[in-house]
N, C-alpha and C. Protein backbone atom coordinates (compact mmCIF):
# COMPACT_ATOMS: atom_id res chain seq x y z
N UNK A 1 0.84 -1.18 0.00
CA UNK A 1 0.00 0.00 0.00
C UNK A 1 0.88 1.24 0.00
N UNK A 2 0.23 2.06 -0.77
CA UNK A 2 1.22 3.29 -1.10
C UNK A 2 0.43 4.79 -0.29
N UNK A 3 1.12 5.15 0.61
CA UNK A 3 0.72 6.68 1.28
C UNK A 3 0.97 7.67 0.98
N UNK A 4 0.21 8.99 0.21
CA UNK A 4 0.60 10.01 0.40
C UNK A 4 -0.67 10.43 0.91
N UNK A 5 0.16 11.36 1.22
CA UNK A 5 -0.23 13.02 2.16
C UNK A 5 -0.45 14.31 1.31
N UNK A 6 -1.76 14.23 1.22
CA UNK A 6 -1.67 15.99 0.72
C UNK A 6 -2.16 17.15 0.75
N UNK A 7 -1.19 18.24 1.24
CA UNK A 7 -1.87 19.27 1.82
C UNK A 7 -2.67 19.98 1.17
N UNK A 8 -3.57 20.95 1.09
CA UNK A 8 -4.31 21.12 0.20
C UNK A 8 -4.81 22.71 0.70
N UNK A 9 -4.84 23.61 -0.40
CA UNK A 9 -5.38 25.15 -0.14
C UNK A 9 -6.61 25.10 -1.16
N UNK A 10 -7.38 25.61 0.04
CA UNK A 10 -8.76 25.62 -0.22
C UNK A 10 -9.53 27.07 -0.37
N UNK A 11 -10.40 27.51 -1.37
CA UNK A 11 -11.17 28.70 -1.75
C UNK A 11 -11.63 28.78 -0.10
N UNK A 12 -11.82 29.86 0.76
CA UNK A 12 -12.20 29.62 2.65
C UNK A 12 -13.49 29.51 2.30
N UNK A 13 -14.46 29.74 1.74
CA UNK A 13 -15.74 29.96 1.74
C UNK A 13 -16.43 28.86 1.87
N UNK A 14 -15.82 27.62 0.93
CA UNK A 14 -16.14 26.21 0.60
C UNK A 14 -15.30 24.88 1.45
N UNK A 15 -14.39 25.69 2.09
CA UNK A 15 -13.55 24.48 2.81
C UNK A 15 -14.39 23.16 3.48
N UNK A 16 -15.41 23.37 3.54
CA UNK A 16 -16.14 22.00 4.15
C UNK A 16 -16.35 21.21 2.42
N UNK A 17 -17.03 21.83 2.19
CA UNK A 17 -17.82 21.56 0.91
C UNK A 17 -16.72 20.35 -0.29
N UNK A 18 -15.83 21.03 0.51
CA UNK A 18 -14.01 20.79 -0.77
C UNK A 18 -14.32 19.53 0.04
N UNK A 19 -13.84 19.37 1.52
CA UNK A 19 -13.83 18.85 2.40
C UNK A 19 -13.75 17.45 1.90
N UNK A 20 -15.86 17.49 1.99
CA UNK A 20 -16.44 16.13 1.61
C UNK A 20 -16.05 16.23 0.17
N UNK A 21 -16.51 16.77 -0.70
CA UNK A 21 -15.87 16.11 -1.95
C UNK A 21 -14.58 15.45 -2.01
N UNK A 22 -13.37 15.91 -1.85
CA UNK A 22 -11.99 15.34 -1.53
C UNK A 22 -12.55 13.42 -0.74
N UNK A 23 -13.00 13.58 0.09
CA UNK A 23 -13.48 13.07 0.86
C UNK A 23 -14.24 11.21 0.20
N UNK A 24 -14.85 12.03 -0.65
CA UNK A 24 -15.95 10.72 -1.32
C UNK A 24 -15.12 10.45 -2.43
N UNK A 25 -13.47 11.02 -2.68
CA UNK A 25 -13.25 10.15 -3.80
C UNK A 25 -12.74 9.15 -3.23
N UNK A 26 -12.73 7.98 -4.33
CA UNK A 26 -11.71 6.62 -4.28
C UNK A 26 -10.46 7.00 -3.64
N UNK A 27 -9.71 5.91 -3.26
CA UNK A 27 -8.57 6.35 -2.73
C UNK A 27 -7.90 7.32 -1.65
N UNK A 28 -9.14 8.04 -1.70
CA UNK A 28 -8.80 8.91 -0.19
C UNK A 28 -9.41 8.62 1.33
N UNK A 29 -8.35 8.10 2.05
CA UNK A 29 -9.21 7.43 3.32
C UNK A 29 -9.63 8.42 4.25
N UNK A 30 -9.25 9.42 4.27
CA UNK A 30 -9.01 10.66 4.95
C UNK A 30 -8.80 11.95 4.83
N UNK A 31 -9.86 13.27 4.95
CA UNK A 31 -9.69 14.69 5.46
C UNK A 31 -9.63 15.08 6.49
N UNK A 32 -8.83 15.84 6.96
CA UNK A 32 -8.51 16.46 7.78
C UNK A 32 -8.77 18.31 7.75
N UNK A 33 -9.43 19.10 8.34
CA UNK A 33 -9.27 20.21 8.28
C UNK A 33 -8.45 20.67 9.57
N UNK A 34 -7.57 22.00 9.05
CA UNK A 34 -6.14 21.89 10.07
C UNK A 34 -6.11 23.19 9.93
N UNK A 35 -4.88 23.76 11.12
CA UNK A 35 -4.89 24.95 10.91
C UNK A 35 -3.38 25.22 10.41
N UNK A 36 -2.80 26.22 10.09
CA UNK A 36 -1.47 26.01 9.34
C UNK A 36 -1.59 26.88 7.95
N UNK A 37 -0.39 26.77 7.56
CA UNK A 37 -0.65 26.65 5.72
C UNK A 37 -1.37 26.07 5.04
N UNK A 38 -1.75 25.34 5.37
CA UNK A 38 -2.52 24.18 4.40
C UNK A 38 -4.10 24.43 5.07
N UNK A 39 -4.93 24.24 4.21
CA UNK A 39 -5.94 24.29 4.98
C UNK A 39 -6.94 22.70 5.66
N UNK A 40 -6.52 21.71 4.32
CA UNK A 40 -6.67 20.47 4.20
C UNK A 40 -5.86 19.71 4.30
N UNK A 41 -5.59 18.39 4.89
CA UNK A 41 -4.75 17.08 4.58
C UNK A 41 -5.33 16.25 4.31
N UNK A 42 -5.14 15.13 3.19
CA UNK A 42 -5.83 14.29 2.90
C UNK A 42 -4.71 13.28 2.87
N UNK A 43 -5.37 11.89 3.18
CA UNK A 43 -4.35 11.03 3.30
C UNK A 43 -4.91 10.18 2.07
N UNK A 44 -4.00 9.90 0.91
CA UNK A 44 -4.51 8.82 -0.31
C UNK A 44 -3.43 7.28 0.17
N UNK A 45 -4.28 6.19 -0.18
CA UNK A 45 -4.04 5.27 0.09
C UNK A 45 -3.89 4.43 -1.03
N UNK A 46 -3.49 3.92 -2.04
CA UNK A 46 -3.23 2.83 -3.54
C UNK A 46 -2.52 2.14 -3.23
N UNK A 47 -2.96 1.09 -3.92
CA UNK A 47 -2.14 -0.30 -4.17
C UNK A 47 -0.76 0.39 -5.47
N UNK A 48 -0.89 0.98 -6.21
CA UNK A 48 0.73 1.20 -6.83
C UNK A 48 0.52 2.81 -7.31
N UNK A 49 1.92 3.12 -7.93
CA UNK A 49 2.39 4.43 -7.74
C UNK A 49 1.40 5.29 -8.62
N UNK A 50 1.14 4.66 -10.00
CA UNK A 50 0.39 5.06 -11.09
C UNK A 50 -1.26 5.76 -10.82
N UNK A 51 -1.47 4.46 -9.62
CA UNK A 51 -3.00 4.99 -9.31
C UNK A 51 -2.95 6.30 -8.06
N UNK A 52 -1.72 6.96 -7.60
CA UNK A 52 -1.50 8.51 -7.04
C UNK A 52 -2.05 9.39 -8.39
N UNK A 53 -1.77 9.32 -9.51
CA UNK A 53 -1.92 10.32 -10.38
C UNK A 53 -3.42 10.38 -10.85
N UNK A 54 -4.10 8.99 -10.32
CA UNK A 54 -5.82 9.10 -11.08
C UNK A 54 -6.25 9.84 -9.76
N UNK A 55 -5.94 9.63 -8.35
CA UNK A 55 -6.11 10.17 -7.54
C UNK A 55 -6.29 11.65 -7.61
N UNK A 56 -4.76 12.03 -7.23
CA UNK A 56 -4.50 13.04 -6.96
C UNK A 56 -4.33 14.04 -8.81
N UNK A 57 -3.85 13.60 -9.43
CA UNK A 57 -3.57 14.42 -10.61
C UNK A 57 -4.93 14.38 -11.03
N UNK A 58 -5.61 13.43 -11.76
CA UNK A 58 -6.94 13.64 -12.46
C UNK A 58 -8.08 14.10 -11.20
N UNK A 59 -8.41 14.12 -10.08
CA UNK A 59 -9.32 13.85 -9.30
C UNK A 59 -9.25 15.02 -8.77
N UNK A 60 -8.50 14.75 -6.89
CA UNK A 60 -8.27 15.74 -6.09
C UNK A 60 -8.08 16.96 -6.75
N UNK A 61 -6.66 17.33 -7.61
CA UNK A 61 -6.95 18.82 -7.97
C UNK A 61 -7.55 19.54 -8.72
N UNK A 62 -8.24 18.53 -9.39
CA UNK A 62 -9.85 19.32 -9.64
C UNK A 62 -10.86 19.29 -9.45
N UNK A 63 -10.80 19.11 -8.00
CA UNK A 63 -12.14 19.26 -7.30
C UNK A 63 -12.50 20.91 -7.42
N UNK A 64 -13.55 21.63 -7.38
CA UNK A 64 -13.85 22.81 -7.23
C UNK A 64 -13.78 23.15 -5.80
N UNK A 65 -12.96 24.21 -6.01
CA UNK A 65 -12.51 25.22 -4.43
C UNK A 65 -11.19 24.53 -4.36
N UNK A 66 -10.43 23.52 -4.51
CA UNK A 66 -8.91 23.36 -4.70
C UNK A 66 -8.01 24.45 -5.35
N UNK A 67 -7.44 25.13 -4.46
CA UNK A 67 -6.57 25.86 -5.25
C UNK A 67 -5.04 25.86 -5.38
N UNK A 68 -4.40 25.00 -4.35
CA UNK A 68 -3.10 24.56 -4.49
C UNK A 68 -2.80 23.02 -3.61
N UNK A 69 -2.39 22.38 -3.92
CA UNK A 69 -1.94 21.00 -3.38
C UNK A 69 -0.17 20.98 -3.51
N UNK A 70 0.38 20.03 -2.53
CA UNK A 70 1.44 20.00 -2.01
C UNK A 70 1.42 18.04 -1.85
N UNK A 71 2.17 17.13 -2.63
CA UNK A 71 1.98 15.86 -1.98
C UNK A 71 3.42 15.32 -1.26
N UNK A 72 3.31 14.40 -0.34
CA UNK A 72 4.16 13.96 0.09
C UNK A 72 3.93 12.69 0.23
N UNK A 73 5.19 11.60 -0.18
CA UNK A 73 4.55 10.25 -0.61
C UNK A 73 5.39 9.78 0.86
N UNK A 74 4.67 8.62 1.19
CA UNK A 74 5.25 8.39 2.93
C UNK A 74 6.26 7.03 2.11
N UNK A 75 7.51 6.89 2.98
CA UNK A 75 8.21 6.03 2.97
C UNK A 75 7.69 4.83 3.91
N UNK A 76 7.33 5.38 5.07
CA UNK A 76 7.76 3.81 6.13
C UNK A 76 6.57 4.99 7.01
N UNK A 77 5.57 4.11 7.36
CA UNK A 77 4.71 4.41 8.66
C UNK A 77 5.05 3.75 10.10
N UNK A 78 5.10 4.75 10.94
CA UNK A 78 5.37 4.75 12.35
C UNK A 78 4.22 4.65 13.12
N UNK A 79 3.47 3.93 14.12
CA UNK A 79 2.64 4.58 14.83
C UNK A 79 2.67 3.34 16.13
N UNK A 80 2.29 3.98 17.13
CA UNK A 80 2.22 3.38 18.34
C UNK A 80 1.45 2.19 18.41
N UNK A 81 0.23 2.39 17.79
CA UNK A 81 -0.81 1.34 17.36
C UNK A 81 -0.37 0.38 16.96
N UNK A 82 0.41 0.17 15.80
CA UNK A 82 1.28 -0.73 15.16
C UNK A 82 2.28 -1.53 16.24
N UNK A 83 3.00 -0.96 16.31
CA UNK A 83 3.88 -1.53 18.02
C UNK A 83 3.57 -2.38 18.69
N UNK A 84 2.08 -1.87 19.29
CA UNK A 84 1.38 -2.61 20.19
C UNK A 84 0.95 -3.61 19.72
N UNK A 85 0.18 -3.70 18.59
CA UNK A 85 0.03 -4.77 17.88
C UNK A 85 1.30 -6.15 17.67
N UNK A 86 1.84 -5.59 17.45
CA UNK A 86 3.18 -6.29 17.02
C UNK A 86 3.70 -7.16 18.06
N UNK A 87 3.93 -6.50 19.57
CA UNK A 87 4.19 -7.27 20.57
C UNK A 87 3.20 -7.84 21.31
N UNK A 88 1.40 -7.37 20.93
CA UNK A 88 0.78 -8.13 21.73
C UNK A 88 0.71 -9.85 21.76
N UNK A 89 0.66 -10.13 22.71
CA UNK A 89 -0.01 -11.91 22.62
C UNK A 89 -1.18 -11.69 22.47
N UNK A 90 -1.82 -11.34 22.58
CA UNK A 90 -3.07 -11.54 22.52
C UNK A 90 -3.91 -11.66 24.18
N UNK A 91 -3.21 -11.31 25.19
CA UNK A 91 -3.79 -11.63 26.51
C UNK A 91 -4.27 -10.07 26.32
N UNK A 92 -5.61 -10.21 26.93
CA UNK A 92 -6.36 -8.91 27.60
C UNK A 92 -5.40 -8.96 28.87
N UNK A 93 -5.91 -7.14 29.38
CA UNK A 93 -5.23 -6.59 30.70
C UNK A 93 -6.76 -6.75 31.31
């Protein structure tokens, strides 16, 4: 599975609106509205590199109210969740 991240500047008026659209496409498991530069993060999720560009190139940045995107493709995911998983046996506390 392939991760990117992408930040996303949004028309302010419509930022929800972008929101869910971003939102209901394929491939995107996740919006985030944030505060920062960016107004959006969306996390895209594909099985290979090619299907980032139906995503994000044909899709995401032309959603209406998108006005600049930024992607960042993840190498290696970290998370605590994972960890725990990893060393549990399986005994409840």
């Amino acid at each position: 599975m392939i991760t990117a991240i992408v930040l996303i500047n949004a028309e302010v008026d419509q930022i929800p609106e972008v929101a869910q659209a971003i939102a209901d496409l394929d491939g995107v498991s996740e919006v985030y509205s944030v505060t920062g530069e960016a107004d959006l993060v969306a996390m895209v999720r594909v099985a290979r590199h090619e299907d980032l560009a139906a995503v994000i190139a044909d899709r995401l940045n032309k959603t209406p109210g998108v006005l600049r995107t930024a992607t960042h493709i993840a190498f290696r995911a970290y998370s605590r969740h994972d960890l725990e998983a990893a060393f549990s046996l399986g005994i409840e506390n």
